[in-house]
N, C-alpha and C. Protein backbone atom coordinates (compact mmCIF):
# COMPACT_ATOMS: atom_id res chain seq x y z
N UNK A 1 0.83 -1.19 0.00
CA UNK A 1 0.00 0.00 0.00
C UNK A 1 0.88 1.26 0.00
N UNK A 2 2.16 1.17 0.78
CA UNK A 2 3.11 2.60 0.72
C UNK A 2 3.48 2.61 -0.48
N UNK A 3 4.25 1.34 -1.09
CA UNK A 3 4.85 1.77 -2.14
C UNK A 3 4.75 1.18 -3.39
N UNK A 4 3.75 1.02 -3.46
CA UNK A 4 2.92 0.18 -4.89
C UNK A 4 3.30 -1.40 -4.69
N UNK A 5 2.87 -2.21 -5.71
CA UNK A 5 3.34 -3.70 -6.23
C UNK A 5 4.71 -3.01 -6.88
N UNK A 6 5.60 -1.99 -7.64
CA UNK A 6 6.78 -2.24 -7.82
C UNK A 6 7.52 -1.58 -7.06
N UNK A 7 7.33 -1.15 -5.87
CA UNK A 7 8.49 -0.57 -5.30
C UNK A 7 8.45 -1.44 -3.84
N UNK A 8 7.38 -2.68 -3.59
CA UNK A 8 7.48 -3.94 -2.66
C UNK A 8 8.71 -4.55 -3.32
N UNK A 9 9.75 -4.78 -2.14
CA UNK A 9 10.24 -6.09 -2.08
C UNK A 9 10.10 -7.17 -1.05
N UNK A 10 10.93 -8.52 -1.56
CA UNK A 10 11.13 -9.40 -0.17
C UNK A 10 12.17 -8.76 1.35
N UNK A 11 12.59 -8.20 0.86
CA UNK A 11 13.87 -7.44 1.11
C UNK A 11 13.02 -6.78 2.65
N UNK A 12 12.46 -6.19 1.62
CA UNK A 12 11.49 -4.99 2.84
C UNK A 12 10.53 -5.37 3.90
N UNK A 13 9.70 -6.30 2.82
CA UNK A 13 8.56 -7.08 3.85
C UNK A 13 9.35 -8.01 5.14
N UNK A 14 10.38 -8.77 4.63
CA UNK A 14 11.43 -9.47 5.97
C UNK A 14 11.88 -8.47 6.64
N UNK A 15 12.54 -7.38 6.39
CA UNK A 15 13.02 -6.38 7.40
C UNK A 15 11.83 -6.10 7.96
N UNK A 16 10.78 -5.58 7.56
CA UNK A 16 9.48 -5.05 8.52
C UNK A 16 9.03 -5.91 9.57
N UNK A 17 8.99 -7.66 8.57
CA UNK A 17 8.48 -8.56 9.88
C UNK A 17 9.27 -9.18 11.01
N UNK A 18 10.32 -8.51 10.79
CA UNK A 18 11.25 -9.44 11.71
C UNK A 18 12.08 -10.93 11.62
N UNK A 19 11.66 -11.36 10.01
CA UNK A 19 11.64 -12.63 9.34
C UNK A 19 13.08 -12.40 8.67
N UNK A 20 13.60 -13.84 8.06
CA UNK A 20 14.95 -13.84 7.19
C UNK A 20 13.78 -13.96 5.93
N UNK A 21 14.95 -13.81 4.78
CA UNK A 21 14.03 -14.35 3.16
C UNK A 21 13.77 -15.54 3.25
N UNK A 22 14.98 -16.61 3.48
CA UNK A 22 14.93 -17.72 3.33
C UNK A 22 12.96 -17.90 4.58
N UNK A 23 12.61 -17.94 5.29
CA UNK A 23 11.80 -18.33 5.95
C UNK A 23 10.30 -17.76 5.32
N UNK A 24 10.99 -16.72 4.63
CA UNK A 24 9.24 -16.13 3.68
C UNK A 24 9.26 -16.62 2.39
N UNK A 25 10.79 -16.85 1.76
CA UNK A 25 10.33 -17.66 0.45
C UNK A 25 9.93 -19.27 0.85
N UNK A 26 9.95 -19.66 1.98
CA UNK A 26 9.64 -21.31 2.51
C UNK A 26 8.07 -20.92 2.37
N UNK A 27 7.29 -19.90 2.72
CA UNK A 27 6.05 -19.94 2.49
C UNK A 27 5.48 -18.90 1.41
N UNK A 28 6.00 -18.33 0.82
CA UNK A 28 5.71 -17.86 -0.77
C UNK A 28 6.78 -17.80 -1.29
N UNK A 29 7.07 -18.43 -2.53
CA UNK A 29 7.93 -18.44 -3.69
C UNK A 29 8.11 -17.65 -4.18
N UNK A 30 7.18 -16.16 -4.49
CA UNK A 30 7.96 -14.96 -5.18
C UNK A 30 6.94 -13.66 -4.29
N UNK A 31 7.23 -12.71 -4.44
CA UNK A 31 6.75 -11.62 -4.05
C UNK A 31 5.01 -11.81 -4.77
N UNK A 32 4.70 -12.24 -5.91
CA UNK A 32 3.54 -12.56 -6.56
C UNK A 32 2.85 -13.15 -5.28
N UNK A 33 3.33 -14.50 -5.00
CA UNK A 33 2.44 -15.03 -4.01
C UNK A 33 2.72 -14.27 -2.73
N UNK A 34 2.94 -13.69 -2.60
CA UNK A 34 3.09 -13.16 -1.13
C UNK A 34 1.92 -12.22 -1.08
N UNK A 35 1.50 -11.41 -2.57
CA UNK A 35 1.13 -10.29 -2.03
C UNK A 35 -0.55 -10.55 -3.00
N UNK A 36 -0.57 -11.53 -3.03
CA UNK A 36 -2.16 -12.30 -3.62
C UNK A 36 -2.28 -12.64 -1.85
N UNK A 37 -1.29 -13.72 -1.42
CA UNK A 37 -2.04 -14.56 0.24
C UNK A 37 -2.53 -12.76 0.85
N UNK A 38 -1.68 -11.91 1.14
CA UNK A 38 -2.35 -10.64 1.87
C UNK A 38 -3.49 -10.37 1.73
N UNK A 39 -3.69 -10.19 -0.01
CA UNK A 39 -4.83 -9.72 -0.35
C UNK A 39 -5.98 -10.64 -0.37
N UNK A 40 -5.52 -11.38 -0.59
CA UNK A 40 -7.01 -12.89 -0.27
C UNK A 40 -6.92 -13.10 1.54
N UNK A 41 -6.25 -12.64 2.03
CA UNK A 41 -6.47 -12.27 4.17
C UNK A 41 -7.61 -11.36 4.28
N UNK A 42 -7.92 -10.57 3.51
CA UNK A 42 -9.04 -9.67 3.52
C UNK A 42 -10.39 -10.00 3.87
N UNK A 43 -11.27 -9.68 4.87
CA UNK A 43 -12.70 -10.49 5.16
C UNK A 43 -13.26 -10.46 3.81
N UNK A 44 -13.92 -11.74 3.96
CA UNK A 44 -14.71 -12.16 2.93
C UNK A 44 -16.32 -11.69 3.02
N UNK A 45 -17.36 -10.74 2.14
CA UNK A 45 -18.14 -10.95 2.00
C UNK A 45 -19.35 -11.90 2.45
N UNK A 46 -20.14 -11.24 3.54
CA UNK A 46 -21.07 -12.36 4.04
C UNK A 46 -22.28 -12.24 2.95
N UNK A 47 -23.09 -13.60 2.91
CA UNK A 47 -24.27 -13.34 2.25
C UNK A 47 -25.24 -13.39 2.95
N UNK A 48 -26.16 -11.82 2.49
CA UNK A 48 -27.66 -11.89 3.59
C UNK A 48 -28.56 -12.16 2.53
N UNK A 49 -29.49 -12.68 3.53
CA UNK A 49 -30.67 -13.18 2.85
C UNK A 49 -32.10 -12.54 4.00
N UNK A 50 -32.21 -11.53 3.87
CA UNK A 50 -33.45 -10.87 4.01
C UNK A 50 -35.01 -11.57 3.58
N UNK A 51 -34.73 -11.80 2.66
CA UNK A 51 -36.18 -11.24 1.48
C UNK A 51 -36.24 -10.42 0.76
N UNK A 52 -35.35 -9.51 0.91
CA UNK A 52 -35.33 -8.21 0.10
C UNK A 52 -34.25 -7.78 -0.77
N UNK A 53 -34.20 -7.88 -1.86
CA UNK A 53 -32.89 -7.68 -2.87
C UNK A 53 -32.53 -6.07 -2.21
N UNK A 54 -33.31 -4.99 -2.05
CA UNK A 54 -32.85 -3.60 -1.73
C UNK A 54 -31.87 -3.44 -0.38
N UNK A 55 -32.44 -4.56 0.47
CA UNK A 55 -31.93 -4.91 1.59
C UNK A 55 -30.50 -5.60 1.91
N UNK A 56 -31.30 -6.36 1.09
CA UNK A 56 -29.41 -7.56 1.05
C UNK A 56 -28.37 -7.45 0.14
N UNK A 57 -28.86 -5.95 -0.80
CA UNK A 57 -27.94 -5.08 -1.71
C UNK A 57 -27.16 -4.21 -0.17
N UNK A 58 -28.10 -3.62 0.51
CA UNK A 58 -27.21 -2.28 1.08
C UNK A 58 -26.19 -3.09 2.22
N UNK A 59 -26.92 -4.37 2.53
CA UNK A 59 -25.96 -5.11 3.62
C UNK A 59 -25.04 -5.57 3.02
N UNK A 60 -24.72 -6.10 1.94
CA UNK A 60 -22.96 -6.45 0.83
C UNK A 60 -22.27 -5.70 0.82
N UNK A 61 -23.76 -4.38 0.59
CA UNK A 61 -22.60 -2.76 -0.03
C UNK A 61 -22.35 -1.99 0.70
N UNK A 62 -22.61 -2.33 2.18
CA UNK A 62 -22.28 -1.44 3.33
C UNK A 62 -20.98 -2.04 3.75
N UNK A 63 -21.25 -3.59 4.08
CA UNK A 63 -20.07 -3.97 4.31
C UNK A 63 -18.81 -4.14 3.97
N UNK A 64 -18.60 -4.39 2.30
CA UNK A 64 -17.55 -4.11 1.25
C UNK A 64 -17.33 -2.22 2.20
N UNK A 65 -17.90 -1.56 1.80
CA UNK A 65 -17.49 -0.09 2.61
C UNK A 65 -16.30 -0.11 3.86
N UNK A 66 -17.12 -0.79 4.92
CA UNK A 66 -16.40 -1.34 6.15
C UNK A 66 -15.17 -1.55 5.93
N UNK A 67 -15.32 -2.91 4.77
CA UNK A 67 -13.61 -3.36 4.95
C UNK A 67 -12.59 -2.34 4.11
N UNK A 68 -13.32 -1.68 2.96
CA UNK A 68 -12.45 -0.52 2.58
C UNK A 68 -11.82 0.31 3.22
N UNK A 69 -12.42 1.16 4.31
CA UNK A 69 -12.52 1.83 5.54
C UNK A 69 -11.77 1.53 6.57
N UNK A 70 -11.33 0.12 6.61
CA UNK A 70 -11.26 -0.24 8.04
C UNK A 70 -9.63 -1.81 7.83
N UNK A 71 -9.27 -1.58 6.79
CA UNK A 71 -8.38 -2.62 6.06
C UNK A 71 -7.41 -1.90 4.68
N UNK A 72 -6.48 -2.34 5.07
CA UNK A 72 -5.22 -1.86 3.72
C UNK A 72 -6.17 -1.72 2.64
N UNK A 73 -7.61 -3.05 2.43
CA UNK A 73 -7.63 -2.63 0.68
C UNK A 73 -7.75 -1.46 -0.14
N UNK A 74 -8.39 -0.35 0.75
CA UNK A 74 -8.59 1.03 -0.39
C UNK A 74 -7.22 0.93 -0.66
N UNK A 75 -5.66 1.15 -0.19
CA UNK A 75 -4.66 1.25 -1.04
C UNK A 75 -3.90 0.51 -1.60
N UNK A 76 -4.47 -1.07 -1.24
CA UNK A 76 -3.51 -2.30 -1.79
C UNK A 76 -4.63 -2.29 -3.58
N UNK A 77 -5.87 -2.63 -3.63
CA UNK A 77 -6.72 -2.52 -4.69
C UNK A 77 -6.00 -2.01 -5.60
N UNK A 78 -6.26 -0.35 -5.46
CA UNK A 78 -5.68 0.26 -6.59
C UNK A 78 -4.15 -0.56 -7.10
N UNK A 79 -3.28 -0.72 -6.37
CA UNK A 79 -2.31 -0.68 -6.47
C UNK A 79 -1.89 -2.11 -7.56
N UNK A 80 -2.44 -3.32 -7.10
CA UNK A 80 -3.03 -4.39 -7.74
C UNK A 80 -3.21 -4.22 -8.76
N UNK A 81 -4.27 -3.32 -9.15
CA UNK A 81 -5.23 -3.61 -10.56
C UNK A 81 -3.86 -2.59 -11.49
N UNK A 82 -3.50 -1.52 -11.08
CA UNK A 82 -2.65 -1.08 -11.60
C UNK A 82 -1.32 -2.01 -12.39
N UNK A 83 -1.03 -2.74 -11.39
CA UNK A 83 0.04 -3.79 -12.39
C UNK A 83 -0.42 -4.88 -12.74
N UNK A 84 -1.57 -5.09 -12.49
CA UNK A 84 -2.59 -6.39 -13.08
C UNK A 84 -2.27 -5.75 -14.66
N UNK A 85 -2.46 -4.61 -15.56
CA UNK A 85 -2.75 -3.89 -16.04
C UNK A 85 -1.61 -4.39 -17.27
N UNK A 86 -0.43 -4.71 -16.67
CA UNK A 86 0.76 -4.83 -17.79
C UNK A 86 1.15 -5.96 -17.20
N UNK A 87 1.05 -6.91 -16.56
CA UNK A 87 1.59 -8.31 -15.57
C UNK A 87 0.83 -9.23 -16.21
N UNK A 88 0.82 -9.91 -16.73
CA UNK A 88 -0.10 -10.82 -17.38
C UNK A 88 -0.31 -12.00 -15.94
N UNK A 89 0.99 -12.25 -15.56
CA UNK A 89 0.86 -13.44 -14.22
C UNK A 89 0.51 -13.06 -13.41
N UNK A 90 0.30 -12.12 -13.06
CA UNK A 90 -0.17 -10.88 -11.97
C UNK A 90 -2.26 -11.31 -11.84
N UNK A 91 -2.06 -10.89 -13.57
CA UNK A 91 -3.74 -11.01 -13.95
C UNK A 91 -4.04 -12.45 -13.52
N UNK A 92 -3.30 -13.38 -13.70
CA UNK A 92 -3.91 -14.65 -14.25
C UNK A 92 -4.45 -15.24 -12.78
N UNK A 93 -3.63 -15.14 -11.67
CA UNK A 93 -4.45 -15.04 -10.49
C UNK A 93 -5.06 -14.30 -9.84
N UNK A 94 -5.08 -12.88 -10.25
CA UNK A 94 -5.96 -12.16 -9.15
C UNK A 94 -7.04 -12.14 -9.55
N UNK A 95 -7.23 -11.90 -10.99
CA UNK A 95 -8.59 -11.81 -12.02
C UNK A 95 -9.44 -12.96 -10.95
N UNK A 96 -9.35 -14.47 -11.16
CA UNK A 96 -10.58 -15.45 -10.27
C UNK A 96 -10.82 -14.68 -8.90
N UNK A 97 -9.39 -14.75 -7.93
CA UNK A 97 -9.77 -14.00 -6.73
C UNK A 97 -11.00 -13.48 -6.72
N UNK A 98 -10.87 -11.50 -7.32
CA UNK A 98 -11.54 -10.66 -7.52
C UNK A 98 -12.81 -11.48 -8.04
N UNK A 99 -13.17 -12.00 -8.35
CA UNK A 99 -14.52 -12.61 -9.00
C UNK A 99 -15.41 -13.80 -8.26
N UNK A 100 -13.84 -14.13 -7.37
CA UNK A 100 -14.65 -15.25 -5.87
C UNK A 100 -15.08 -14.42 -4.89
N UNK A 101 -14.22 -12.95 -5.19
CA UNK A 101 -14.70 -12.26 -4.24
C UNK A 101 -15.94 -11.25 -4.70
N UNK A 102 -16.59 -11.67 -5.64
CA UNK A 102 -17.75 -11.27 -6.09
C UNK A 102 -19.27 -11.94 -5.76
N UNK A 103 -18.85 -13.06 -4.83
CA UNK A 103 -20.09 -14.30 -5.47
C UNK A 103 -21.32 -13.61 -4.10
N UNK A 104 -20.52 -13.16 -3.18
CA UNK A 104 -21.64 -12.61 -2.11
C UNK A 104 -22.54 -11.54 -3.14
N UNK A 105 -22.17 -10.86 -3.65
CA UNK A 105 -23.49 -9.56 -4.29
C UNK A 105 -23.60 -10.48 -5.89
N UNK A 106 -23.43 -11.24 -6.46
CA UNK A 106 -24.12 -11.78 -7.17
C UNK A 106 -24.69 -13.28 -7.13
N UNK A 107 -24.64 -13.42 -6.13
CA UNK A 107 -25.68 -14.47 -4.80
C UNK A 107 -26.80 -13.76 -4.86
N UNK A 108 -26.68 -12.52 -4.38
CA UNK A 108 -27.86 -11.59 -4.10
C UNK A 108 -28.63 -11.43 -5.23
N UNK A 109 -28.01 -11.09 -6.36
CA UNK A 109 -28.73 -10.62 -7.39
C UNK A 109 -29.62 -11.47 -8.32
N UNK A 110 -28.95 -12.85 -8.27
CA UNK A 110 -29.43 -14.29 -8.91
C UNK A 110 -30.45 -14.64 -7.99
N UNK A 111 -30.54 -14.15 -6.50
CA UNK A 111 -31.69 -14.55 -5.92
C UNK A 111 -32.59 -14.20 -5.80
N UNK A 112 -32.39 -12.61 -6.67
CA UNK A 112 -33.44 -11.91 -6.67
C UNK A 112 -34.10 -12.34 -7.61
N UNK A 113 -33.46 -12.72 -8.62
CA UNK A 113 -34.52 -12.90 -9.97
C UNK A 113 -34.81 -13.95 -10.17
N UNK A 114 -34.39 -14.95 -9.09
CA UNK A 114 -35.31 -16.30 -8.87
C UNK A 114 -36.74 -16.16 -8.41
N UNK A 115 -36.64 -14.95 -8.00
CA UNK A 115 -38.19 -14.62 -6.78
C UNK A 115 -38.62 -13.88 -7.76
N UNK A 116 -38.35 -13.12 -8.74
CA UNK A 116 -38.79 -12.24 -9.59
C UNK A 116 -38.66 -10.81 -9.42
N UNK A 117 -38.07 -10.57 -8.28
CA UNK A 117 -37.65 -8.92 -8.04
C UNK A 117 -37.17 -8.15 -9.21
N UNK A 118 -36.17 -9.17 -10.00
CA UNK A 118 -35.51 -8.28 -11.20
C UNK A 118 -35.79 -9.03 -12.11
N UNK A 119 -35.90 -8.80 -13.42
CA UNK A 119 -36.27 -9.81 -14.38
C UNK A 119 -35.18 -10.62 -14.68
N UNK A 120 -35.65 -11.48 -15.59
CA UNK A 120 -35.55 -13.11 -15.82
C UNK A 120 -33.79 -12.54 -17.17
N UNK A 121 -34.22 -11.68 -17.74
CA UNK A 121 -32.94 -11.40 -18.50
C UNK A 121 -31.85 -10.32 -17.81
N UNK A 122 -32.24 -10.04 -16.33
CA UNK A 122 -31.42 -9.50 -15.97
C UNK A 122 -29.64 -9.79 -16.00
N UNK A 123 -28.60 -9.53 -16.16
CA UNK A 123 -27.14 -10.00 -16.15
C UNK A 123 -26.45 -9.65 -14.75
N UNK A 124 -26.55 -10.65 -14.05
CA UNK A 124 -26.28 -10.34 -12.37
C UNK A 124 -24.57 -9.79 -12.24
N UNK A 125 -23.45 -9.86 -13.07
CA UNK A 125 -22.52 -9.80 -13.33
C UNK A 125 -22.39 -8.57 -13.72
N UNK A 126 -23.16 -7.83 -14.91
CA UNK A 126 -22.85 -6.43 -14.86
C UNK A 126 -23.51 -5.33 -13.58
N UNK A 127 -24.55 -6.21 -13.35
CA UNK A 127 -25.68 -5.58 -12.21
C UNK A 127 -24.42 -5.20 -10.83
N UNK A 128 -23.66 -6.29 -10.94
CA UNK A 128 -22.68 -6.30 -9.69
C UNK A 128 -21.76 -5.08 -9.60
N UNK A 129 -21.25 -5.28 -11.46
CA UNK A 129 -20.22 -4.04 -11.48
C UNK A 129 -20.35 -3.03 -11.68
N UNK A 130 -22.31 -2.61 -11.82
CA UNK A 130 -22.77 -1.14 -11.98
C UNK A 130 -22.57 -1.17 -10.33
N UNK A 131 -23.55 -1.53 -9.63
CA UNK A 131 -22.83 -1.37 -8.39
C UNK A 131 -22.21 -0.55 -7.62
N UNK A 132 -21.13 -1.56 -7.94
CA UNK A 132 -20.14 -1.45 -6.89
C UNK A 132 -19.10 -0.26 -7.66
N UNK A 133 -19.48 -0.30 -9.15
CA UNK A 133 -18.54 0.36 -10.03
C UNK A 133 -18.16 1.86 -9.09
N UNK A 134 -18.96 2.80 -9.01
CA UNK A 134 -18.83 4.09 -7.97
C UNK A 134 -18.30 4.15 -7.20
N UNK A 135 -18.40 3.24 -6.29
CA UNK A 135 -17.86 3.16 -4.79
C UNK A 135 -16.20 2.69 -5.06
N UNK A 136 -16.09 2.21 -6.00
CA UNK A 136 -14.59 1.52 -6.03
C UNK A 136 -14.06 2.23 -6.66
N UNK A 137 -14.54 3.54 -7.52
CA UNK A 137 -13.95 4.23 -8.30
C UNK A 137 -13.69 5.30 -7.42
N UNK A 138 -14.32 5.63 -6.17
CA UNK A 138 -14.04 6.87 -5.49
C UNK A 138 -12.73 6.29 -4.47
N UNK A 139 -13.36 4.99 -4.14
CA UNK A 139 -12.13 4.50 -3.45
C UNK A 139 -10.60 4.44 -3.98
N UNK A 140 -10.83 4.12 -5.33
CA UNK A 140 -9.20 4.30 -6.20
C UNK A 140 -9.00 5.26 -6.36
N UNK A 141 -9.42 6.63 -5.69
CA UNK A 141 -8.99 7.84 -6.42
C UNK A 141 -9.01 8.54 -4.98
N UNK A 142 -9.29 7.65 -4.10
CA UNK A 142 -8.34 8.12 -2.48
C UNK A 142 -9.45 9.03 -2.18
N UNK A 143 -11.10 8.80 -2.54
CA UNK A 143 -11.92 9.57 -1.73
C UNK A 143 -12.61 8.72 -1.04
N UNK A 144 -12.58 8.95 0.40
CA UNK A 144 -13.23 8.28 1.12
C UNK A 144 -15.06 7.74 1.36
N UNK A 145 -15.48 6.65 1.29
CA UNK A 145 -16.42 6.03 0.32
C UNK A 145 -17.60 6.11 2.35
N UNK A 146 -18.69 6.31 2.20
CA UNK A 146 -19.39 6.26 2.96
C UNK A 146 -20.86 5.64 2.98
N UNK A 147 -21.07 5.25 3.61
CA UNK A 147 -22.92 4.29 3.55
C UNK A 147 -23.83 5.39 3.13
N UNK A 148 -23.85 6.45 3.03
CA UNK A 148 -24.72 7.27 2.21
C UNK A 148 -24.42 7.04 0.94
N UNK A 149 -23.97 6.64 0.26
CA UNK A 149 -23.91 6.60 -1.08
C UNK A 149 -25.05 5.54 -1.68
N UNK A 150 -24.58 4.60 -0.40
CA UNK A 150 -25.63 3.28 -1.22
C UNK A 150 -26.89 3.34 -1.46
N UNK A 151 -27.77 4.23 -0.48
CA UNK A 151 -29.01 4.17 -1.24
C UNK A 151 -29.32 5.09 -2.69
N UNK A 152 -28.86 6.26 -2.67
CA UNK A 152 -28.82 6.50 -4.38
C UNK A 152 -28.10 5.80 -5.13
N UNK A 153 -27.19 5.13 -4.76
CA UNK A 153 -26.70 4.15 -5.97
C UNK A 153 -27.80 3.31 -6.24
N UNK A 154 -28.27 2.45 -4.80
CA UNK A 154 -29.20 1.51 -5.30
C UNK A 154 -30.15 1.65 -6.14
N UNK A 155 -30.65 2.90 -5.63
CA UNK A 155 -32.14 3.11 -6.45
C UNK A 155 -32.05 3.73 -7.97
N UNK A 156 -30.66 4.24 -8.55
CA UNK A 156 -30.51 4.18 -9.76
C UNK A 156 -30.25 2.69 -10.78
N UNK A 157 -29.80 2.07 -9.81
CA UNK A 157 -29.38 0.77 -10.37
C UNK A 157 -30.55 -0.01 -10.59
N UNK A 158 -31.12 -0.33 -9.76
CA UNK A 158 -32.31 -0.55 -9.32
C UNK A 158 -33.75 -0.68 -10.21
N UNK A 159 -34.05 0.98 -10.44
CA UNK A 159 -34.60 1.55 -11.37
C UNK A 159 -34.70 1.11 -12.84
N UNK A 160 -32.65 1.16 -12.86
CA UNK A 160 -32.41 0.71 -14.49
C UNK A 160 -32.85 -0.72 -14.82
N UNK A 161 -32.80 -1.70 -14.07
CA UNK A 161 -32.56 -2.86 -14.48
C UNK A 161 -33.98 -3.61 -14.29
N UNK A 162 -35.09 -2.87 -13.77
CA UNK A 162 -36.60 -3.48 -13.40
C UNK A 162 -37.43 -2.82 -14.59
N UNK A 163 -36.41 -1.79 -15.00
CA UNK A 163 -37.20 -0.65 -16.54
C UNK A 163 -37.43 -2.18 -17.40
């Protein structure tokens, strides 16, 4: 988070923890895996089940908030997707991550349109990344993201996808 994915080394992270290399490359093999295990340490997404898609939208999207707020990811994220960007091996594991770490709000959204809340051709996958798209975009740009946002997000999103 201080100093991006290229200005991390092993070098640094062992001096910080008190660790030799030899004892951190025994449990990650390159700086790659070291700094995917961190980012997959991050709480995972609970899934609620209300009854209410509006409901068990703001409880995903409050909580994703929380851990932004309250955990390295607002500055490890950016930092990630940034060399995801030109890293191809970089991409090739974080890409699933990021998408396992999707299944709580498109849990939600597939369950809505089992019940019929949203229609039957709804795409729970873009529904996810209209979303969350705002909130993660204010967060990568180092503005601090707050639970007021979610109900006008919701109800534009919302709106669009029951039209």
């Amino acid at each position: 988070m201080e100093e991006g994915y290229g200005g991390l080394t092993t070098d640094k992270v062992a001096l910080r923890a008190g660790a030799s290399k030899s004892t951190m490359y025994r449990r990650w093999p390159s700086k790659q895996h070291l700094v995917i295990a961190a980012f997959d340490s991050t709480p995972e997404l609970q899934i609620p089940d209300t009854g209410s898609l509006e409901s068990d939208l703001y409880a995903v999207v409050k909580e994703y908030i929380h851990i932004l707020n309250n955990t390295p990811l607002s500055g490890v994220l950016p930092a990630l997707l940034g060399e995801r960007a030109h890293n191809a091996d970089l991409a090739k594991v974080l890409d699933p991550l990021i998408k396992r770490r999707a299944i709580p709000l498109r849990t939600v959204l597939n369950r809505a349109i089992d019940r019929g809340e949203l229609p039957a051709k709804t795409n729970a996958d873009l529904a996810a990344e209209i979303i969350m798209g705002p909130i993660q975009m204010r967060s990568d740009l180092g503005i601090k993201v707050n639970t007021r946002m979610i109900k006008p997000i919701l109800a534009v999103v919302l709106k669009g996808f029951k039209a």
